[in-house]
Every structure is written in structure tokens, then in C-alpha cells.
N, C-alpha and C. Protein backbone atom coordinates (compact mmCIF):
# COMPACT_ATOMS: atom_id res chain seq x y z
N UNK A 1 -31.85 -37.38 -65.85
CA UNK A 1 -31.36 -38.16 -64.72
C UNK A 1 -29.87 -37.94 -64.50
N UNK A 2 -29.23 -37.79 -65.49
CA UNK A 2 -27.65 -37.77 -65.09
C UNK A 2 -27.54 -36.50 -64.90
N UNK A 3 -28.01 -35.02 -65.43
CA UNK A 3 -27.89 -33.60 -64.91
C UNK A 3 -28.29 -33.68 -63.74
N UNK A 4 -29.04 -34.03 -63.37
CA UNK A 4 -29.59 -34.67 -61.56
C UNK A 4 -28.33 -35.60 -60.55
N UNK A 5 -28.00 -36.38 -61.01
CA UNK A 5 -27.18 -36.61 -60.39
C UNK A 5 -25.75 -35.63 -60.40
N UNK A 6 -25.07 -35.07 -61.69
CA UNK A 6 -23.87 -34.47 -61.13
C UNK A 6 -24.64 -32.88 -60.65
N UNK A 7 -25.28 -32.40 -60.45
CA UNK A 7 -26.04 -31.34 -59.64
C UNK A 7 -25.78 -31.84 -57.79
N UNK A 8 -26.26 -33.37 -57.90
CA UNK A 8 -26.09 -33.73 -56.50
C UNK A 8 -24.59 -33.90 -56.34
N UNK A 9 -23.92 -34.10 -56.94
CA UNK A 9 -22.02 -34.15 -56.58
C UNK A 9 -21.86 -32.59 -56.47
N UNK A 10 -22.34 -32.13 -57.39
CA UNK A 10 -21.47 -30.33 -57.15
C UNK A 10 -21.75 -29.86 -55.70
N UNK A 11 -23.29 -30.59 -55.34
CA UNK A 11 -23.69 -29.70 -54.35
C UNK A 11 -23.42 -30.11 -52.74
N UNK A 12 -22.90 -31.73 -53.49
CA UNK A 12 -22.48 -32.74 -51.96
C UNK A 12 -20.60 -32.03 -51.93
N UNK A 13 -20.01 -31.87 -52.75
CA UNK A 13 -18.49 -31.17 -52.86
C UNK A 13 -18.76 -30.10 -52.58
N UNK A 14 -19.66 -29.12 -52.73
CA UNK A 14 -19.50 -28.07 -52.24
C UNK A 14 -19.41 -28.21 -50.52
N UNK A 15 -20.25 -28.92 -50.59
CA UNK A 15 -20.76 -28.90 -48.93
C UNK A 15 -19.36 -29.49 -47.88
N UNK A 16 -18.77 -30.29 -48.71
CA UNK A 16 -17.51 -30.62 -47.68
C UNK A 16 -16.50 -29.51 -47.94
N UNK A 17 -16.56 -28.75 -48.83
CA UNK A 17 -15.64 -27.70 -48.96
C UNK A 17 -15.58 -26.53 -48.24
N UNK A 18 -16.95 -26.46 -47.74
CA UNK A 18 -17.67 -25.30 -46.93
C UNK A 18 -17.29 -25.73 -45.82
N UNK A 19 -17.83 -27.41 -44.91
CA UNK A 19 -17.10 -27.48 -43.78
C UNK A 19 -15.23 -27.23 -44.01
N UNK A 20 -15.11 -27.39 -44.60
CA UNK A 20 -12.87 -27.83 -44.38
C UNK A 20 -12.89 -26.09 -44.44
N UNK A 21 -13.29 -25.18 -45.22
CA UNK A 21 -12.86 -23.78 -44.81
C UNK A 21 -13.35 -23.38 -43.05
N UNK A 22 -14.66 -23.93 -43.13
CA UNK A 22 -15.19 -23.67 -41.53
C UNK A 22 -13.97 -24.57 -40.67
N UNK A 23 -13.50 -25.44 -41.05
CA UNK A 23 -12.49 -26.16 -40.26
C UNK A 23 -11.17 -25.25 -39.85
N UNK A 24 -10.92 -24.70 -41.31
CA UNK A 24 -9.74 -24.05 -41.24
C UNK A 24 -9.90 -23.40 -40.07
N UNK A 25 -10.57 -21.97 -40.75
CA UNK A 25 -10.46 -21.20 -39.57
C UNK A 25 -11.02 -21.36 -38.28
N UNK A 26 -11.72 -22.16 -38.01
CA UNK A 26 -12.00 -22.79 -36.60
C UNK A 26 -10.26 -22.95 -35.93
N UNK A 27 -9.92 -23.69 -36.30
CA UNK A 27 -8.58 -24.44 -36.06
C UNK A 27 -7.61 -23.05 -35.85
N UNK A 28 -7.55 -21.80 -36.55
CA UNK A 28 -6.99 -20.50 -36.82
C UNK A 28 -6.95 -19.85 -35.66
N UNK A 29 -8.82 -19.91 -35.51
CA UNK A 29 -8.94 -19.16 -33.98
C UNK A 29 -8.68 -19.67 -33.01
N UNK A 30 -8.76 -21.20 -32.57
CA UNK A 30 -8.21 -21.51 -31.81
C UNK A 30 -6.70 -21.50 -31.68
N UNK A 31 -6.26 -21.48 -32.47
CA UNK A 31 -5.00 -20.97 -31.75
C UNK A 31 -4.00 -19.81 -31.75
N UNK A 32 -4.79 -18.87 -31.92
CA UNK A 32 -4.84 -17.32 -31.91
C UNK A 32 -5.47 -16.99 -30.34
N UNK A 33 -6.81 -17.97 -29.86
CA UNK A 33 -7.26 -17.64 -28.61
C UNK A 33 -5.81 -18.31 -27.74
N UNK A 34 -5.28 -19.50 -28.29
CA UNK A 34 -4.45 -19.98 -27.18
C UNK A 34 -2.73 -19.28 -26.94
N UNK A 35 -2.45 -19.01 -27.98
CA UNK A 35 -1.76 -17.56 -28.09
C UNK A 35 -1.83 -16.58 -27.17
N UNK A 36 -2.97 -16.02 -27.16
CA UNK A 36 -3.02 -14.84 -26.17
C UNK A 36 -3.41 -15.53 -24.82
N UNK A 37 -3.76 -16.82 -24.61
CA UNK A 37 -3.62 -17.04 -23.36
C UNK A 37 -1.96 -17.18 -22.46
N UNK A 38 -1.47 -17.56 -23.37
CA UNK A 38 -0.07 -18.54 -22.89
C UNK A 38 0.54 -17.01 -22.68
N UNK A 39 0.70 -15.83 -24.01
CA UNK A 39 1.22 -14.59 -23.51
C UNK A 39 0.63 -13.87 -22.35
N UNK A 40 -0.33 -13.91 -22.13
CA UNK A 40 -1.17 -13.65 -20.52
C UNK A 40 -0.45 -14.41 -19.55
N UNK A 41 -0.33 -15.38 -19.65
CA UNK A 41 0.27 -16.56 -18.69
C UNK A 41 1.61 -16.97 -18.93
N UNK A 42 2.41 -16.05 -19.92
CA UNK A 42 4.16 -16.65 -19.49
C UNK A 42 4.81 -16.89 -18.67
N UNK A 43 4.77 -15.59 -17.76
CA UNK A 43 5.64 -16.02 -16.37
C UNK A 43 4.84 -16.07 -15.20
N UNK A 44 3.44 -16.80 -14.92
CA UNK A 44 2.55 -16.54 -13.79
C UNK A 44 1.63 -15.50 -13.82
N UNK A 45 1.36 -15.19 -15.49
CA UNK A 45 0.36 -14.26 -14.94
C UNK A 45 0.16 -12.77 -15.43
N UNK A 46 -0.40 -12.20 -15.42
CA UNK A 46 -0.62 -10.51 -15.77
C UNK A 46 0.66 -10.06 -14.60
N UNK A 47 1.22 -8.94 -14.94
CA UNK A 47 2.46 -8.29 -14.63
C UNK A 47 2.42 -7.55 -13.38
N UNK A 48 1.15 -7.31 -13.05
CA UNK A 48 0.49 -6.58 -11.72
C UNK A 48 0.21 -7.38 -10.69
N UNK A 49 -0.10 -8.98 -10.51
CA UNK A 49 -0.36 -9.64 -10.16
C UNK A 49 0.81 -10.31 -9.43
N UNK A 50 0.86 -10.90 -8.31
CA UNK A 50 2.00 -11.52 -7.02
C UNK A 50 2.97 -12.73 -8.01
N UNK A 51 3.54 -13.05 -7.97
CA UNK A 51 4.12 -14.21 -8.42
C UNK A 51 5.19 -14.95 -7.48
N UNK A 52 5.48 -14.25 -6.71
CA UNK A 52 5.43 -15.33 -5.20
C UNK A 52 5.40 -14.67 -4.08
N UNK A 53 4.96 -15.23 -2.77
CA UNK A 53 4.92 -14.62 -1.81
C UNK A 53 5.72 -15.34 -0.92
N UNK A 54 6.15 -14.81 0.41
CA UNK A 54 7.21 -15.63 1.23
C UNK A 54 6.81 -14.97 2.54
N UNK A 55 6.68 -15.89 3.68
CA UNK A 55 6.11 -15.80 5.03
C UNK A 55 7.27 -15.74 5.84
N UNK A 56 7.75 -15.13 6.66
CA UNK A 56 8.47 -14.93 7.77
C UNK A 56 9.95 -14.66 7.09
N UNK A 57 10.00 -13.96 6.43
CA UNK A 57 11.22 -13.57 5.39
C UNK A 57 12.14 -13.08 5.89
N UNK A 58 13.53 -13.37 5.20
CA UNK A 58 14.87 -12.56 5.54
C UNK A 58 15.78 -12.53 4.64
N UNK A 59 15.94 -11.32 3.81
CA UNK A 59 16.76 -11.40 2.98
C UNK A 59 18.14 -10.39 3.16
N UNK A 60 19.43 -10.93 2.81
CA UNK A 60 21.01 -10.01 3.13
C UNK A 60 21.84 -9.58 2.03
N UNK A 61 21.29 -8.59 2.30
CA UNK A 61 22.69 -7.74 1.41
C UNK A 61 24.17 -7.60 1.38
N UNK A 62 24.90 -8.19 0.70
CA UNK A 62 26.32 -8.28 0.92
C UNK A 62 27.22 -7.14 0.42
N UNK A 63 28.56 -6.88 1.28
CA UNK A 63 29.19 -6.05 0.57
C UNK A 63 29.86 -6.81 -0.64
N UNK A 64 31.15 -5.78 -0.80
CA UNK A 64 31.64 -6.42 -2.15
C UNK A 64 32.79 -7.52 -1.33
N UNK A 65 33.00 -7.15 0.01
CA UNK A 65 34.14 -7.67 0.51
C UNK A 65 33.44 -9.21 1.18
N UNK A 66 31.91 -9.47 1.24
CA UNK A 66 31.30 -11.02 1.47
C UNK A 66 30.95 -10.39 2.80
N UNK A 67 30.63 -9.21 3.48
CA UNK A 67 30.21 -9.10 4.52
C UNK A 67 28.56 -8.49 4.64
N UNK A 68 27.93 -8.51 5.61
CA UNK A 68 26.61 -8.66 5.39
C UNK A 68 26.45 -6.60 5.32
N UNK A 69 25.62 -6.49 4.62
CA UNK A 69 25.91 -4.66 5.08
C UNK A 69 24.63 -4.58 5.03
N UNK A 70 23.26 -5.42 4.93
CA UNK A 70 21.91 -4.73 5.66
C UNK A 70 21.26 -5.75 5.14
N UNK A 71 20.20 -5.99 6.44
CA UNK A 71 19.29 -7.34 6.52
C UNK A 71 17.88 -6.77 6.25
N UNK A 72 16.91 -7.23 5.39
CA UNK A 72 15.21 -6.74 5.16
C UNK A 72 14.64 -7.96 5.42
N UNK A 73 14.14 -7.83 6.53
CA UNK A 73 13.35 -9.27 7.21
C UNK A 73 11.65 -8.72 7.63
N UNK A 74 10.61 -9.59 7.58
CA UNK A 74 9.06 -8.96 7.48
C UNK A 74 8.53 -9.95 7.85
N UNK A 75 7.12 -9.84 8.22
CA UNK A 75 6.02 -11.24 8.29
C UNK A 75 5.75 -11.75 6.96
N UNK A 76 5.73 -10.86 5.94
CA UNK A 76 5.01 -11.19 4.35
C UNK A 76 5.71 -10.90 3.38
N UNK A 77 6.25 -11.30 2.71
CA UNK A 77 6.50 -10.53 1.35
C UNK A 77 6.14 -11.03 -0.25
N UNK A 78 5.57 -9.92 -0.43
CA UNK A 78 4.48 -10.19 -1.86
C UNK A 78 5.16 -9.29 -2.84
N UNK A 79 5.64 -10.26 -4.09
CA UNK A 79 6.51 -9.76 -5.11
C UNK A 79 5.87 -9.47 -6.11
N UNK A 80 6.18 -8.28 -7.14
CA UNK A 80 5.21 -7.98 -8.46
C UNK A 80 6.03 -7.78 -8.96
N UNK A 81 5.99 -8.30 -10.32
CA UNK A 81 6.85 -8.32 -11.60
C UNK A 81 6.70 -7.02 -12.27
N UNK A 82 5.80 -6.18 -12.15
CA UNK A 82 5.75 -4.68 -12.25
C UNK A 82 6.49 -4.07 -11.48
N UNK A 83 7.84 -3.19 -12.55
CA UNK A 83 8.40 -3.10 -11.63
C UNK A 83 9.00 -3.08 -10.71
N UNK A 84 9.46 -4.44 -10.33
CA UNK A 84 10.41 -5.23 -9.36
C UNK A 84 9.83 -5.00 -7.96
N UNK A 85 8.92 -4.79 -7.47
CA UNK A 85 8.61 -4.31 -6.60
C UNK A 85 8.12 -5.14 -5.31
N UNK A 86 8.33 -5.29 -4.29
CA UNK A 86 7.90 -6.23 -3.38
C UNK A 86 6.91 -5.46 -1.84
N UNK A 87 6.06 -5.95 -1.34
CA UNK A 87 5.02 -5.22 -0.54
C UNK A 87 5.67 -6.28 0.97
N UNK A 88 5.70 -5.59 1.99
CA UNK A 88 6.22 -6.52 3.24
C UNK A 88 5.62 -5.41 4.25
N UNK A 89 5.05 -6.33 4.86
CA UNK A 89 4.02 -6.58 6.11
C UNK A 89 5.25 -7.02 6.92
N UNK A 90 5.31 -5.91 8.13
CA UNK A 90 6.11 -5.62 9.47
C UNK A 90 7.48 -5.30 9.25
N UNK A 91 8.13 -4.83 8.41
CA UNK A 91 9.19 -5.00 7.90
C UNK A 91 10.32 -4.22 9.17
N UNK A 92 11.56 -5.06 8.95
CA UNK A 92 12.52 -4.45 9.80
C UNK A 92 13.83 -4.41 9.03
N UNK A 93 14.51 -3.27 9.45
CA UNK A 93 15.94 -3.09 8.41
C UNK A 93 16.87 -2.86 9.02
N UNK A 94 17.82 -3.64 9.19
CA UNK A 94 18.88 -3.88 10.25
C UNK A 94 20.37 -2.97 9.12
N UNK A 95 20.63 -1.97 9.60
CA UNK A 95 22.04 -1.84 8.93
C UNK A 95 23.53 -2.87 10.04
N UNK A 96 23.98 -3.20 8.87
CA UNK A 96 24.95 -4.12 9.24
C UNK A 96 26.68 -3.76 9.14
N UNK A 97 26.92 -2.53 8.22
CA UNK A 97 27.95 -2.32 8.08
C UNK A 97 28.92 -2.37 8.75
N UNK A 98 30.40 -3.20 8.04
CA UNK A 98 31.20 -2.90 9.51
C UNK A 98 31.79 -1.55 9.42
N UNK A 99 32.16 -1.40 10.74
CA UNK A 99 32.20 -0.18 11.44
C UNK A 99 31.29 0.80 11.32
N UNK A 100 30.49 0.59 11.32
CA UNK A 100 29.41 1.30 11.67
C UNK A 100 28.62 1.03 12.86
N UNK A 101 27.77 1.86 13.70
CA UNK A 101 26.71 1.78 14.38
C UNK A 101 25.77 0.95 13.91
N UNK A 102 25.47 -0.25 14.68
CA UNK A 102 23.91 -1.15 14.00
C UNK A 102 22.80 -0.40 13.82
N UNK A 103 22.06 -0.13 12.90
CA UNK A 103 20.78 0.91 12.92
C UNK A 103 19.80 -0.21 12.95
N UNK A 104 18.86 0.07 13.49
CA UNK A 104 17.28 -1.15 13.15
C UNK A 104 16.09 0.03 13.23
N UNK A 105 15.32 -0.32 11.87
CA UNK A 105 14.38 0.48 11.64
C UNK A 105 13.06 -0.72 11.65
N UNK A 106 12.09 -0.44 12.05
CA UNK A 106 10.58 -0.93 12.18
C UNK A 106 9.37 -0.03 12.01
N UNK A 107 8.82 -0.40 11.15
CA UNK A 107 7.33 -0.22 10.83
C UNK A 107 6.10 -1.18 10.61
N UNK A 108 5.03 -0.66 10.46
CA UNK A 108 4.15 -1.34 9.96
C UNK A 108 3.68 -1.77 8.53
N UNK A 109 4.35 -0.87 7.40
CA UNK A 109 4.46 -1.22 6.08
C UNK A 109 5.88 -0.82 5.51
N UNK A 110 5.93 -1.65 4.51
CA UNK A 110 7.16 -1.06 3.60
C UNK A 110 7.12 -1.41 1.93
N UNK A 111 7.75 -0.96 1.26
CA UNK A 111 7.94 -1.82 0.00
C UNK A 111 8.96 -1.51 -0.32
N UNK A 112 9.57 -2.62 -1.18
CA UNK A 112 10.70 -2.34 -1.58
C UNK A 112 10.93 -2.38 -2.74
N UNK A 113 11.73 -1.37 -3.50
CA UNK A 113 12.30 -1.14 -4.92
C UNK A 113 13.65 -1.80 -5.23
N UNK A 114 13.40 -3.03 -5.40
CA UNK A 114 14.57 -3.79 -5.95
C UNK A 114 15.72 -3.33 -7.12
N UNK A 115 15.30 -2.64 -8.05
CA UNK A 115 15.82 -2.48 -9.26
C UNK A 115 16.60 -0.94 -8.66
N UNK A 116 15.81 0.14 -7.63
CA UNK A 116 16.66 1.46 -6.99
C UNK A 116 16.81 0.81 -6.16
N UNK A 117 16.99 0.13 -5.47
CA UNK A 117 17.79 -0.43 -4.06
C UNK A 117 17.50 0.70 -3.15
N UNK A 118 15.97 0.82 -2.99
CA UNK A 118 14.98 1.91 -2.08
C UNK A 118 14.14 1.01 -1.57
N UNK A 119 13.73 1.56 -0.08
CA UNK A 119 12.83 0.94 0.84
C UNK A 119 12.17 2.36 1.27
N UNK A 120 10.86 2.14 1.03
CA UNK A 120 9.92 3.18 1.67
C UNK A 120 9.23 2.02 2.67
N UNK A 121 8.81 2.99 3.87
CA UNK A 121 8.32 2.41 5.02
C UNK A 121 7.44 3.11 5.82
N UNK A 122 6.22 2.89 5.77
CA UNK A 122 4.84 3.41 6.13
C UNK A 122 4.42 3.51 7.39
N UNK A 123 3.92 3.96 8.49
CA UNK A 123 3.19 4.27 9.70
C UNK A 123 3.95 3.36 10.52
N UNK A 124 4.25 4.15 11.96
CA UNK A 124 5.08 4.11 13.14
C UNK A 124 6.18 3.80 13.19
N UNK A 125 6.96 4.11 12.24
CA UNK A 125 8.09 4.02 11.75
C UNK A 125 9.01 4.51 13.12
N UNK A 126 10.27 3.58 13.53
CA UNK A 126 10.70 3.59 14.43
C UNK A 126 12.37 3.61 14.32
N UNK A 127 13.11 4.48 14.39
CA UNK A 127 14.42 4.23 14.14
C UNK A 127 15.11 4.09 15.69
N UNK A 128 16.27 3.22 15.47
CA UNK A 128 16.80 3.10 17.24
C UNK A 128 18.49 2.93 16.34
N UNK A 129 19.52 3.24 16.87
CA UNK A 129 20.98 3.10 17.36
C UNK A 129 21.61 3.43 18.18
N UNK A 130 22.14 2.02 18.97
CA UNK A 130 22.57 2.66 20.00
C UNK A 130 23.58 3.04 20.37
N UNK A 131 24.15 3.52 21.48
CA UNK A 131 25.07 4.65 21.70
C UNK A 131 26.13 3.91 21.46
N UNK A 132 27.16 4.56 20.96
CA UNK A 132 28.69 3.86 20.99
C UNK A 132 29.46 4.63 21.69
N UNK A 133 30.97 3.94 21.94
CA UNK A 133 31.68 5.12 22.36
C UNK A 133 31.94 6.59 21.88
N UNK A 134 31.73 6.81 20.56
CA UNK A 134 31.82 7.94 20.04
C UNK A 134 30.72 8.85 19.90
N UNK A 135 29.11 8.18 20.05
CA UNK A 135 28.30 8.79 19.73
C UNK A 135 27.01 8.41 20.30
N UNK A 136 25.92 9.46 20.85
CA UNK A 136 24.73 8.85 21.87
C UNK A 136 23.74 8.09 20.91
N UNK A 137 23.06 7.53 22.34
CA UNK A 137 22.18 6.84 21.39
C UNK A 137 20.80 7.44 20.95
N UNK A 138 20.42 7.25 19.75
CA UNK A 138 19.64 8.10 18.89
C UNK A 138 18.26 7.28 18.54
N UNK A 139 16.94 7.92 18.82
CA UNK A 139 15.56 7.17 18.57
C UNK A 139 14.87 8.50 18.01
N UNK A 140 14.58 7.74 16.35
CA UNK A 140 13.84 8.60 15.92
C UNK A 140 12.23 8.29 15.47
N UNK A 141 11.42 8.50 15.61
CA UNK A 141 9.54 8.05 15.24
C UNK A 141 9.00 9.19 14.18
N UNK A 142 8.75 8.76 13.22
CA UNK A 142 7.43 9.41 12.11
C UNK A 142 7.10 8.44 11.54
N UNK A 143 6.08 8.64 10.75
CA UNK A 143 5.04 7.72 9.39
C UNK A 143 5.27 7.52 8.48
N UNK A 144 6.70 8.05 7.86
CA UNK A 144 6.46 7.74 6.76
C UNK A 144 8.46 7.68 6.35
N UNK A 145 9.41 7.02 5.95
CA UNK A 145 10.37 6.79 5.31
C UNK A 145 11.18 6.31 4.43
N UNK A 146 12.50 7.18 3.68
CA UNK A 146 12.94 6.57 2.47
C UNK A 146 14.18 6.21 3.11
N UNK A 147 14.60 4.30 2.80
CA UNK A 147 15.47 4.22 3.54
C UNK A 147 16.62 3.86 2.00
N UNK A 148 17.60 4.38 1.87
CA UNK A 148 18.50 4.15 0.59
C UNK A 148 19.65 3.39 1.17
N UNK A 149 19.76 1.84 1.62
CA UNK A 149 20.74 1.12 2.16
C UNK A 149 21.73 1.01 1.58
N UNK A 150 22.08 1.29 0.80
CA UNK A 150 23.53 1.09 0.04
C UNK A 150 24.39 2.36 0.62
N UNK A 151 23.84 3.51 0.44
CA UNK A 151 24.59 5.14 0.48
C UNK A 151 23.83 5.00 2.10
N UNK A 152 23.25 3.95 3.15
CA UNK A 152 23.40 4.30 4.34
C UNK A 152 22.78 5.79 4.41
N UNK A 153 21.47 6.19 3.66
CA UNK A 153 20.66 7.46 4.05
C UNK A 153 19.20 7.38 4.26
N UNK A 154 18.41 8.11 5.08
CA UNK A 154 16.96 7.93 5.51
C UNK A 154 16.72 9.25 5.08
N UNK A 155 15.67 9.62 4.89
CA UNK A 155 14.96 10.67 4.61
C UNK A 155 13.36 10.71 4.53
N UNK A 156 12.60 11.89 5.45
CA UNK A 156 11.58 11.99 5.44
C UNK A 156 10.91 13.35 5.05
N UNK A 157 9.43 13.66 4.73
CA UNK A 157 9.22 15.15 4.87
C UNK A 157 8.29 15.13 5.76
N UNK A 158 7.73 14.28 6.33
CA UNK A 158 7.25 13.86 7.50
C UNK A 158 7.41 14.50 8.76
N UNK A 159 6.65 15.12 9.71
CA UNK A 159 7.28 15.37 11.10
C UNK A 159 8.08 14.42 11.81
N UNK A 160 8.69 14.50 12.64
CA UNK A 160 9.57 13.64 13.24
C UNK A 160 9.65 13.88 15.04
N UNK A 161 10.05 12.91 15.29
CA UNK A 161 10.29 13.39 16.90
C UNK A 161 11.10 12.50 17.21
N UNK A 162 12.69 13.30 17.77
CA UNK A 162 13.66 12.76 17.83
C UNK A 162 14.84 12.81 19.47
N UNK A 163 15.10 11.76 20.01
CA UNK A 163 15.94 11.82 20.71
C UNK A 163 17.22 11.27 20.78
N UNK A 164 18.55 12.50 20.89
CA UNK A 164 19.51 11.97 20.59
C UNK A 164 20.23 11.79 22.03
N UNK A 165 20.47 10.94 22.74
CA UNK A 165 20.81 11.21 23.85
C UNK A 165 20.05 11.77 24.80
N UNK A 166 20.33 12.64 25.97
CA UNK A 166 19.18 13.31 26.64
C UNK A 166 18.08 14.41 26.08
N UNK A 167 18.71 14.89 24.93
CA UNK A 167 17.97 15.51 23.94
C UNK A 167 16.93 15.35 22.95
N UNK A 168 15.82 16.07 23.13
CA UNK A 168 14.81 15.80 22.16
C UNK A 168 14.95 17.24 21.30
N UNK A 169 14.15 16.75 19.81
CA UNK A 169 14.18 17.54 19.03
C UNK A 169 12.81 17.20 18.05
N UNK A 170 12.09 18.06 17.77
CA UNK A 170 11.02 18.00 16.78
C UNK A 170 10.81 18.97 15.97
N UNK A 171 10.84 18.01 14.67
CA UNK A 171 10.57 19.26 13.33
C UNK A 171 10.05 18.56 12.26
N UNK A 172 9.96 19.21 11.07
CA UNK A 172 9.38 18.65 9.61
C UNK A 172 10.64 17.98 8.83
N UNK A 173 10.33 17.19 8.61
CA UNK A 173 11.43 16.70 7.13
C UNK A 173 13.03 16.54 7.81
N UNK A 174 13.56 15.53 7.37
CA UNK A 174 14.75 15.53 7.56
C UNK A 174 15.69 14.44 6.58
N UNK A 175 16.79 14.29 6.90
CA UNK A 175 17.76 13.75 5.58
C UNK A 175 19.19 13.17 7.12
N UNK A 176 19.49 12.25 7.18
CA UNK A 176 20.03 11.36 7.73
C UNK A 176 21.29 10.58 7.33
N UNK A 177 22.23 10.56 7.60
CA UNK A 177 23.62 9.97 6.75
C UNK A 177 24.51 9.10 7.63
N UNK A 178 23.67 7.81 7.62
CA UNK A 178 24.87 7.11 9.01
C UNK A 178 25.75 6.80 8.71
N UNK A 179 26.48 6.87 7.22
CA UNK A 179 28.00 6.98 7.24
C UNK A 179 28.48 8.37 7.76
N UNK A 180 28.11 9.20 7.45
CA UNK A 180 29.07 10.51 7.99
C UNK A 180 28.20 10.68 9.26
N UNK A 181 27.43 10.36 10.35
CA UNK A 181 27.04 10.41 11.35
C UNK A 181 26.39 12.19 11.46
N UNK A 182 25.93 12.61 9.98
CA UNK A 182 25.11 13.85 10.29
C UNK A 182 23.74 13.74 10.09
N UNK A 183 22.69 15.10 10.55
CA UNK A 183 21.67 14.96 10.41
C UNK A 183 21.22 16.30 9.74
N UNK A 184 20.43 16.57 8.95
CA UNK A 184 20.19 17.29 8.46
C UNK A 184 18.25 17.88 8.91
N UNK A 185 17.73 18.85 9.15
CA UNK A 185 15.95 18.95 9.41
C UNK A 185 15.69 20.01 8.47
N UNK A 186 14.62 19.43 8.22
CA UNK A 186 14.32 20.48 6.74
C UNK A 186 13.81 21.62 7.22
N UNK A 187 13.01 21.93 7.65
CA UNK A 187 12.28 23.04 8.53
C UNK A 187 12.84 23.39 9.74
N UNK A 188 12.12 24.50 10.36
CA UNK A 188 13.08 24.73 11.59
C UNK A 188 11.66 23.53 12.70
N UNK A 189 12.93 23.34 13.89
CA UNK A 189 12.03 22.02 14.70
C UNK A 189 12.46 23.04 16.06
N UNK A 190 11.81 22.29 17.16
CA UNK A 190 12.70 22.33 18.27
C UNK A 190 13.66 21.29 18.83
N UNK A 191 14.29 21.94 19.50
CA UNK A 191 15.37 21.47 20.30
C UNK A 191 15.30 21.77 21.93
N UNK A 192 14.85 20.65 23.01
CA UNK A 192 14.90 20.34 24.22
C UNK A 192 15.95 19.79 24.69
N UNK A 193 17.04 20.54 25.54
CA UNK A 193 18.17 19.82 26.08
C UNK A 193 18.00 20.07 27.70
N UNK A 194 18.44 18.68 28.20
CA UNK A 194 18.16 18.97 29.42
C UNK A 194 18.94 19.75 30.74
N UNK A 195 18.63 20.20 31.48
CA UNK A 195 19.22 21.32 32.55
C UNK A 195 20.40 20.58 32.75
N UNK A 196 21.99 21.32 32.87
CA UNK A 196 22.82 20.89 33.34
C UNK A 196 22.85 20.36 34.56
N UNK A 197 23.48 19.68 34.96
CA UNK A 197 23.79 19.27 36.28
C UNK A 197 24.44 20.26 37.36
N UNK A 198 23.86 20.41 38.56
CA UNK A 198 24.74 21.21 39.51
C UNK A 198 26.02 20.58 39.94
N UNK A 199 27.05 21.63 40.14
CA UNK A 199 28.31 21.06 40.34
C UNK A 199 28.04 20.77 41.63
């Protein structure tokens, strides 16, 4: 009778010993699963994924001197932490520099590279400045552009079709510098100038 009973203690202690290890590591994994949730979810989320978006947007670039030197305004803009990268639906890019010619560029897509201070800008891409006293006014159209607002340069390899004044010009690829007011075409294009005037 008494080998019977401590048989039943060894085997009733075992048995709570068996749950408290099953406890342990119960308790282990859970928070090993909650671990990898919270690192999934630190800042909003997997790294590919939006973490904010902003509707009817306008954001300004300042010089060093507090003056505005180029505006990126859109219907949408959807930000990814991959990357720094932001996606904008209608986007328009106003150069602001002073003394410079106002440039305004429009398309139907763009994104922008926050961290290179690069704007690529996707289908019907529309460049306009207009004429000043020193220089005509210039409208350029292709699909596809790199706009680098700081160094004030565009560049495409894109066809293009361009009018500078009464002049049209069409070719492949080109490279653009509205601080030094040159243009560069990668390929050979044409050039349409129109009939002089009779005296």
C-alpha cells in the first residue's frame, strides 16, 4: 500500500512537471511568434508596401538662399520605404529658379527618387517654357523622362518632337541644360525652319 501510493506522487509530479516544461516553451514560442510580428510591423509594415499616401499633393524645394527652386505637385502620391521612393499619378514639375526661365513639365506618370533627387516621368510627357526676352519659347513631347532638378537637366533616349520657336525639330534621345540654355540630340533628328519672310 505505501509503494502504491508514492508510485502515485512520482507519477502525479511527474505530470505537473511535464505540463510547466510544455508551459515553458509554449510561453517561448509565443514570443518568438510575436517578435517576428512586431519586426514585420515596425514602421507600418513590410518595406515594399505604401506607408503613406497623399491626395492632391505639393511639395517645394528650396534653395540654400530660402527661395523656392522647383515645385513636384500630382493627384496621388504613394510613398515606399524601399528605397525612398514615391509613385505620383499626374505629376507636374514646375522649375522655379531665380533667374531662370519657368519650365513646367506634365505627364501621366512619374516617380520620384528622393534619396538621388531624380524624377522619371512616364507617357505624354510635355515640356513648355516660355519665351523670354533672350530666348524663344520652347515645347518639347516624348514618353518617357529623367528630370535631375537640382543640376536643372532633362534627358531622354526616347524620340522627341520639338519646337523651339517657329522651328520644329525631331530626333532620338536628347540631354537638356536649362541653366546653360543648351540642348544637346543624341542621334541625328530633323530640323524644320520656317521660310523667311519676303522683304
Amino acid at each position: 500500500m505505501v509503494n502504491y501510493k508514492r508510485t502515485a506522487h512520482r507519477w502525479r509530479l511527474l505530470a505537473i512537471m511535464m505540463i510547466g516544461v510544455f508551459c515553458a516553451f509554449g510561453s517561448f514560442w509565443l514570443v518568438q511568434v510575436m517578435q517576428d510580428d512586431d519586426s514585420g510591423a515596425g514602421l507600418g509594415g513590410p518595406l515594399d508596401e505604401p506607408d503613406y499616401i497623399v491626395e492632391n499633393f505639393s511639395f517645394v524645394r528650396m534653395t540654400e538662399e530660402g527661395k523656392p527652386n522647383y515645385v513636384v505637385s500630382g493627384k496621388r502620391l504613394t510613398h515606399r520605404p524601399l528605397g525612398d521612393v514615391s509613385e505620383v499619378e499626374q505629376p507636374v514639375v514646375q522649375g522655379m529658379t531665380p533667374g531662370r526661365p519657368r519650365m513646367t513639365i506634365v505627364a501621366k506618370q512619374g516617380r520620384v527618387y528622393h534619396e538621388e533627387h531624380r524624377v522619371d516621368l512616364l507617357g505624354n510627357v510635355d515640356i513648355q517654357r516660355p519665351a523670354t526676352p533672350t530666348s524663344e519659347a520652347l515645347r518639347v513631347r516624348t514618353q518617357a523622362l529623367t528630370v535631375l532638378p537640382d543640376e536643372e537637366i532633362m534627358k531622354t533616349d526616347k524620340p522627341i518632337e520639338m519646337q523651339l520657336g517657329a522651328a520644329t525639330v525631331q530626333g532620338t534621345g536628347m540631354v537638356a541644360n536649362n541653366a546653360t540654355q543648351k540642348l544637346h540630340l543624341a542621334s541625328r533628328g530633323q530640323i524644320v525652319y520656317p521660310p523667311r519672310p519676303r522683304p
